[in-house]
Protein backbone atom coordinates (compact mmCIF):
# COMPACT_ATOMS: atom_id res chain seq x y z
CA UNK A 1 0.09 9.04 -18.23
CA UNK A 2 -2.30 5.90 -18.34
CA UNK A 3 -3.53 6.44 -14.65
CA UNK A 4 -4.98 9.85 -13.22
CA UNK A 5 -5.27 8.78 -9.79
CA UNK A 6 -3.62 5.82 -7.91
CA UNK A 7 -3.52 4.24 -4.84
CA UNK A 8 0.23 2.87 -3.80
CA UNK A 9 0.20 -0.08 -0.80
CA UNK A 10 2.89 -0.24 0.79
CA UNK A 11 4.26 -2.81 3.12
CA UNK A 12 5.59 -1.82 6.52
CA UNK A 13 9.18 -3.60 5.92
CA UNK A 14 9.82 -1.70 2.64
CA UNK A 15 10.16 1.47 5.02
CA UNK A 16 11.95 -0.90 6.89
CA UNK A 17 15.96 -1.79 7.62
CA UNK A 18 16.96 -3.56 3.95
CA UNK A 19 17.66 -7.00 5.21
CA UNK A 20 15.80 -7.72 8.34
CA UNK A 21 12.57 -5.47 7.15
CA UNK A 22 12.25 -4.24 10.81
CA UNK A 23 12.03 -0.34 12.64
CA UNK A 24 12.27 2.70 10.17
CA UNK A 25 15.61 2.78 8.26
CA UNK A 26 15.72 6.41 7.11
CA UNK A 27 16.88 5.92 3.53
CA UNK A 28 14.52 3.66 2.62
CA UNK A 29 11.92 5.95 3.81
CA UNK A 30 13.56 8.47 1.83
CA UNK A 31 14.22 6.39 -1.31
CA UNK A 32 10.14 5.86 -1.68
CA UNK A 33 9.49 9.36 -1.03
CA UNK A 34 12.12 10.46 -3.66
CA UNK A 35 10.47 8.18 -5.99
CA UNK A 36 6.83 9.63 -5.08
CA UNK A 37 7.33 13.27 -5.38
CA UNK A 38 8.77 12.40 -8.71
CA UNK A 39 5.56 11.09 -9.60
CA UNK A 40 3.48 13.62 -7.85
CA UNK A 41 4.87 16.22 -10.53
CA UNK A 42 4.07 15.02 -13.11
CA UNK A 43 0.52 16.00 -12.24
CA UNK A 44 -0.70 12.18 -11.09
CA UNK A 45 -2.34 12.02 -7.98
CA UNK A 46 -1.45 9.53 -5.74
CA UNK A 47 -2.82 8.49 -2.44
CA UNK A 48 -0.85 5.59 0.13
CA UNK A 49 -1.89 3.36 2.04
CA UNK A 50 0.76 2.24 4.64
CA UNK A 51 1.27 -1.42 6.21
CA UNK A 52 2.73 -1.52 10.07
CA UNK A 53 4.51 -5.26 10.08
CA UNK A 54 7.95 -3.24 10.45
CA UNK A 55 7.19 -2.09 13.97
CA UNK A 56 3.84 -4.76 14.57
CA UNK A 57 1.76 -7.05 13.32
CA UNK A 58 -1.57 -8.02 15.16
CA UNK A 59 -2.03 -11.16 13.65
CA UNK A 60 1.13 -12.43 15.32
CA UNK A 61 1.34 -10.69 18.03
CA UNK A 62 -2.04 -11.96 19.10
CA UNK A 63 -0.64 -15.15 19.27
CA UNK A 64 1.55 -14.43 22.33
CA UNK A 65 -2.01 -13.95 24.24
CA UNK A 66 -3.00 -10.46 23.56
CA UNK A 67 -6.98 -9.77 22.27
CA UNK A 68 -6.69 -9.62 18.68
CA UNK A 69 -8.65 -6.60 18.72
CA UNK A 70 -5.90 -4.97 20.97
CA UNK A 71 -3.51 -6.09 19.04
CA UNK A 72 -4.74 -4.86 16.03
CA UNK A 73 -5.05 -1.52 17.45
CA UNK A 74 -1.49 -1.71 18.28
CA UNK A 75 -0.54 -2.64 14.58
CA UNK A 76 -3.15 0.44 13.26
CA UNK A 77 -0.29 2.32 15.60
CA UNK A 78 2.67 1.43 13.90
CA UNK A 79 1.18 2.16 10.25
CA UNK A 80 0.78 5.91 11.94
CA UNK A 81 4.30 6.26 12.88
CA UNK A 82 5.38 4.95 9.09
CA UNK A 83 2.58 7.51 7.95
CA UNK A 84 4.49 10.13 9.91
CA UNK A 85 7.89 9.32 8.32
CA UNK A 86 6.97 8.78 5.09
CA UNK A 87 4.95 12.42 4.91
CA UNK A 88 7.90 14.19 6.34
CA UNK A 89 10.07 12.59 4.08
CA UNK A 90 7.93 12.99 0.74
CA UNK A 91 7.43 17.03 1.30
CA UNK A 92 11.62 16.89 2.43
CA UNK A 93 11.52 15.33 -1.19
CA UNK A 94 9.75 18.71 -2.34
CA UNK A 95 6.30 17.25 -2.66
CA UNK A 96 3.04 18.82 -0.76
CA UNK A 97 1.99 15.74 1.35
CA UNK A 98 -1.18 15.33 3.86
CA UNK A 99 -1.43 12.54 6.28
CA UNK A 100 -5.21 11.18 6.93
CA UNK A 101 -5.84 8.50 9.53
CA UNK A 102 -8.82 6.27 10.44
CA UNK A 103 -8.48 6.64 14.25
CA UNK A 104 -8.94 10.41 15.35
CA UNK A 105 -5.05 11.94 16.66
CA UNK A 106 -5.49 15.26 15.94
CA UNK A 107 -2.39 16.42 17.59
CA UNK A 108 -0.23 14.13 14.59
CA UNK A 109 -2.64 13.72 11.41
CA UNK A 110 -6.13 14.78 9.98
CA UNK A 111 -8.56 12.08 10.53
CA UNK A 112 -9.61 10.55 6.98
CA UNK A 113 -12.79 12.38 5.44
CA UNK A 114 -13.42 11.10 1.83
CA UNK A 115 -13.98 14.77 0.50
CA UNK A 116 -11.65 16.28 1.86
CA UNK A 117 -8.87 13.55 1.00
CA UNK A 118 -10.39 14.28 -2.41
CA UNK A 119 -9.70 17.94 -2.16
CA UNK A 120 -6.08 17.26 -1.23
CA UNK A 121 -5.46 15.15 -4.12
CA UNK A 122 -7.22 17.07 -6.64
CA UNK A 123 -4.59 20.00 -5.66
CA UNK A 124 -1.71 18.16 -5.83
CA UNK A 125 -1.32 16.76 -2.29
CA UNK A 126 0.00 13.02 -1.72
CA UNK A 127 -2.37 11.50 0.53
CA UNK A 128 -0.85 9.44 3.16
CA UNK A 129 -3.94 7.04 4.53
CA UNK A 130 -2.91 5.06 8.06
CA UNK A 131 -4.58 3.48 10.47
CA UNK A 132 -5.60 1.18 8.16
CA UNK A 133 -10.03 1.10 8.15
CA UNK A 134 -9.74 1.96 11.33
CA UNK A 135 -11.21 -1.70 12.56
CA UNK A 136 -9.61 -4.59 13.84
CA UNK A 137 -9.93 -7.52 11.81
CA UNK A 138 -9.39 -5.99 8.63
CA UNK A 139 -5.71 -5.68 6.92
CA UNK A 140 -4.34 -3.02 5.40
CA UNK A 141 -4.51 -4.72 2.04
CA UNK A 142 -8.65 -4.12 2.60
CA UNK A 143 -7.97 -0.90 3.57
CA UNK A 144 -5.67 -0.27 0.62
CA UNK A 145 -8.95 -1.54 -1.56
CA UNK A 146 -11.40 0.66 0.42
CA UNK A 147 -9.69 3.62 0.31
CA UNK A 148 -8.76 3.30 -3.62
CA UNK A 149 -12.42 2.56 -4.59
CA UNK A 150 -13.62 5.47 -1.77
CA UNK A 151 -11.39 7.74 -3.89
CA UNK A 152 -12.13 6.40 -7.31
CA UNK A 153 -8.54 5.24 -8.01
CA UNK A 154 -7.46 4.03 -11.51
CA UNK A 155 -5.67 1.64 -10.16
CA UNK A 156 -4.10 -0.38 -6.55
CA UNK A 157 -0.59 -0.70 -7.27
CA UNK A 158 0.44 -3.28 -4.60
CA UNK A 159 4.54 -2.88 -3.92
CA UNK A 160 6.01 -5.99 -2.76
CA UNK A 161 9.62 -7.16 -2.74
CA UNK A 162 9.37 -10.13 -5.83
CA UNK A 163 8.44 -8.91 -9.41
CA UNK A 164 4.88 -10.24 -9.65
CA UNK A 165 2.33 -13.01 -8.11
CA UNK A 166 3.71 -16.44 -8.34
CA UNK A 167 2.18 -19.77 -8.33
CA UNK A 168 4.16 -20.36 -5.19
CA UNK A 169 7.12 -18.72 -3.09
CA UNK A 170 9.84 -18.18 -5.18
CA UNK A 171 12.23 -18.25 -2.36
CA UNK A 172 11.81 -21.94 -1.63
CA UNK A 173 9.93 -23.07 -4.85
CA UNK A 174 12.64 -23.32 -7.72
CA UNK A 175 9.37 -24.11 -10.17
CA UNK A 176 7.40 -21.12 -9.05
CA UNK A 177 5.93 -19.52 -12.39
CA UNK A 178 5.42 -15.95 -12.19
CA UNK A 179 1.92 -14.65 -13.96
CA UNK A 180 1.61 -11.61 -16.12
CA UNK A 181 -1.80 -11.27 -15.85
CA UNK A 182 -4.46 -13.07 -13.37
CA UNK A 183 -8.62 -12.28 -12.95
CA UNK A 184 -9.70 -11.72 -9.77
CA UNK A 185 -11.16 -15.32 -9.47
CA UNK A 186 -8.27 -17.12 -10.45
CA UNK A 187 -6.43 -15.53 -7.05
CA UNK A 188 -9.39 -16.47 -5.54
CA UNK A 189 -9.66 -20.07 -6.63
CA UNK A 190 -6.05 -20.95 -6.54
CA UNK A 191 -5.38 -19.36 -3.39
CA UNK A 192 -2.56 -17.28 -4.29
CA UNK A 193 -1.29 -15.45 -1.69
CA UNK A 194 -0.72 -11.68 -2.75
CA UNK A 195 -3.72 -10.11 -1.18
CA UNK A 196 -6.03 -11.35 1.64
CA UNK A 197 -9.94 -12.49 -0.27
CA UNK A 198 -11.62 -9.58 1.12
CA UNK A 199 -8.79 -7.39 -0.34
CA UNK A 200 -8.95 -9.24 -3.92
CA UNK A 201 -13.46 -9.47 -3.54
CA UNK A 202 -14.06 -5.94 -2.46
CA UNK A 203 -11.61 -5.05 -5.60
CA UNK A 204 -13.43 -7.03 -8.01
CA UNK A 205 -16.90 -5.92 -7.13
CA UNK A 206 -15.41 -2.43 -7.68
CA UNK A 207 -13.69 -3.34 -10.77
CA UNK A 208 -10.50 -2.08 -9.78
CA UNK A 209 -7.85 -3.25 -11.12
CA UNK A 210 -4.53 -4.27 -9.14
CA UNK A 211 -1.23 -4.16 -10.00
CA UNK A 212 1.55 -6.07 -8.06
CA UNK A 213 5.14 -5.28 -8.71
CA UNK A 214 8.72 -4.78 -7.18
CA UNK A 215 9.09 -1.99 -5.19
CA UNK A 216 12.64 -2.63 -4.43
CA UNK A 217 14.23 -1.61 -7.87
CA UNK A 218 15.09 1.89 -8.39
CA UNK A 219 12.32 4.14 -10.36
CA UNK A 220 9.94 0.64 -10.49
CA UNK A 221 7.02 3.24 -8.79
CA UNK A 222 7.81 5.30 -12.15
CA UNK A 223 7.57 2.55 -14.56
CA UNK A 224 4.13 0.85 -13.24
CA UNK A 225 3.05 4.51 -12.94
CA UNK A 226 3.87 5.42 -16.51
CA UNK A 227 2.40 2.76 -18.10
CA UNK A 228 5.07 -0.21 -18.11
CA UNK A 229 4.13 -3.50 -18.17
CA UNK A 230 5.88 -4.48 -14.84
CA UNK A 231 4.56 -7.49 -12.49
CA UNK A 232 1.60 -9.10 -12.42
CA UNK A 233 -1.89 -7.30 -13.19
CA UNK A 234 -5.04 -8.11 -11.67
CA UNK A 235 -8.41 -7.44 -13.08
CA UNK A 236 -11.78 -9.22 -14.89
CA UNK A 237 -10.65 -10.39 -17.93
């Protein structure tokens, strides 16, 4: 296998209900794990970092008057409860599974301690990381980058529901070109919209590479696993 170690991103809507992307719909939960523990035999190690815009998201929901802070905290929340269904789900799917947050609730998850998430990995364990950084202000695309660099990650496989980054939306752009390959400036200085700047900066002063594919095809976490030239990589050159 070309990667070792990986971190997966997942959005909150791919856990989701299939068409509206809202609350947990249990086979889509299961249809990641499935894929996952597949993975995780094969001897990879894979860490995930969850999104919450399923059940909240902060940004938005600020909007209606709450502090962002608070409602960033509330968001951190719902990537906890898709943490909790997608760990259950991956060791249902036969695969040893931890989950780690960055707020403390002891009664429901470890809270994240880079060595020992290390441990975990380096015996096997999927590493489910919510709560995001555990600071408001920050999305879970930065944490995805944190936590893949903290753990020395091969690679950030971002999972999305189009096949790659596009020079605009494909669902209302007929002209959109999709990329195969993009550096880390040219997101930057075209403003492409696949990961937030401090996501896409943090990555390239680690010189991790990102890899952003579809998600939403059967065995697609496989493929991009195993080497397949799927979506739209991300790196220096």
């Amino acid at each position: 296998m070309p990667y070792q170690r990986v971190l997966l991103k997942l959005s909150g809507e791919s856990l989701g209900d299939p068409v509206t992307g809202h609350g947990i719909d249990p086979d889509s939960v299961n249809r990641v794990a499935v894929e996952v523990a597949e993975v995780a035999r094969t001897g990879v190690q894979v860490a995930i970092v969850t999104g919450g815009g399923n059940i909240l998201r902060g940004a938005q929901f600020s909007q209606l008057g709450a502090a962002r802070a608070s409602a960033d905290y509330m968001g951190m929340l719902g990537t906890v409860i898709n943490g909790i269904a997608l760990t259950e789900a991956i060791e249902q799917a036969g695969a040893a599974a931890r989950l780690m947050t960055a707020l403390e609730i002891k009664q429901v998850a470890e809270p994240f301690v880079r060595r020992r998430a290390l441990r975990h990995l380096e015996k096997g364990r999927v590493v489910v990381l919510a709560a995001g950084t555990g600071n408001p202000f920050f999305t879970t695309d930065t944490a995805a980058s944190l936590r893949a660099t903290e753990l020395g990650c091969d690679v950030l496989l971002k999972a999305t529901k189009v096949d790659g980054v596009y020079s605009s939306d494909p669902a209302t752009d007929p002209d959109a070109v999709r990329y195969e390959r993009l550096t880390y400036m040219e997101v930057l200085s075209q403003g492409l919209r696949v990961m937030d700047g401090t996501a896409i900066t943090l990555s390239m002063e680690s010189k991790l590479p990102v890899v952003v594919f579809d998600m939403f095809t059967p065995g697609n976490i496989g493929r991009v696993i195993g080497g397949e030239p799927l979506g739209t990589r991300i790196d220096a050159e």
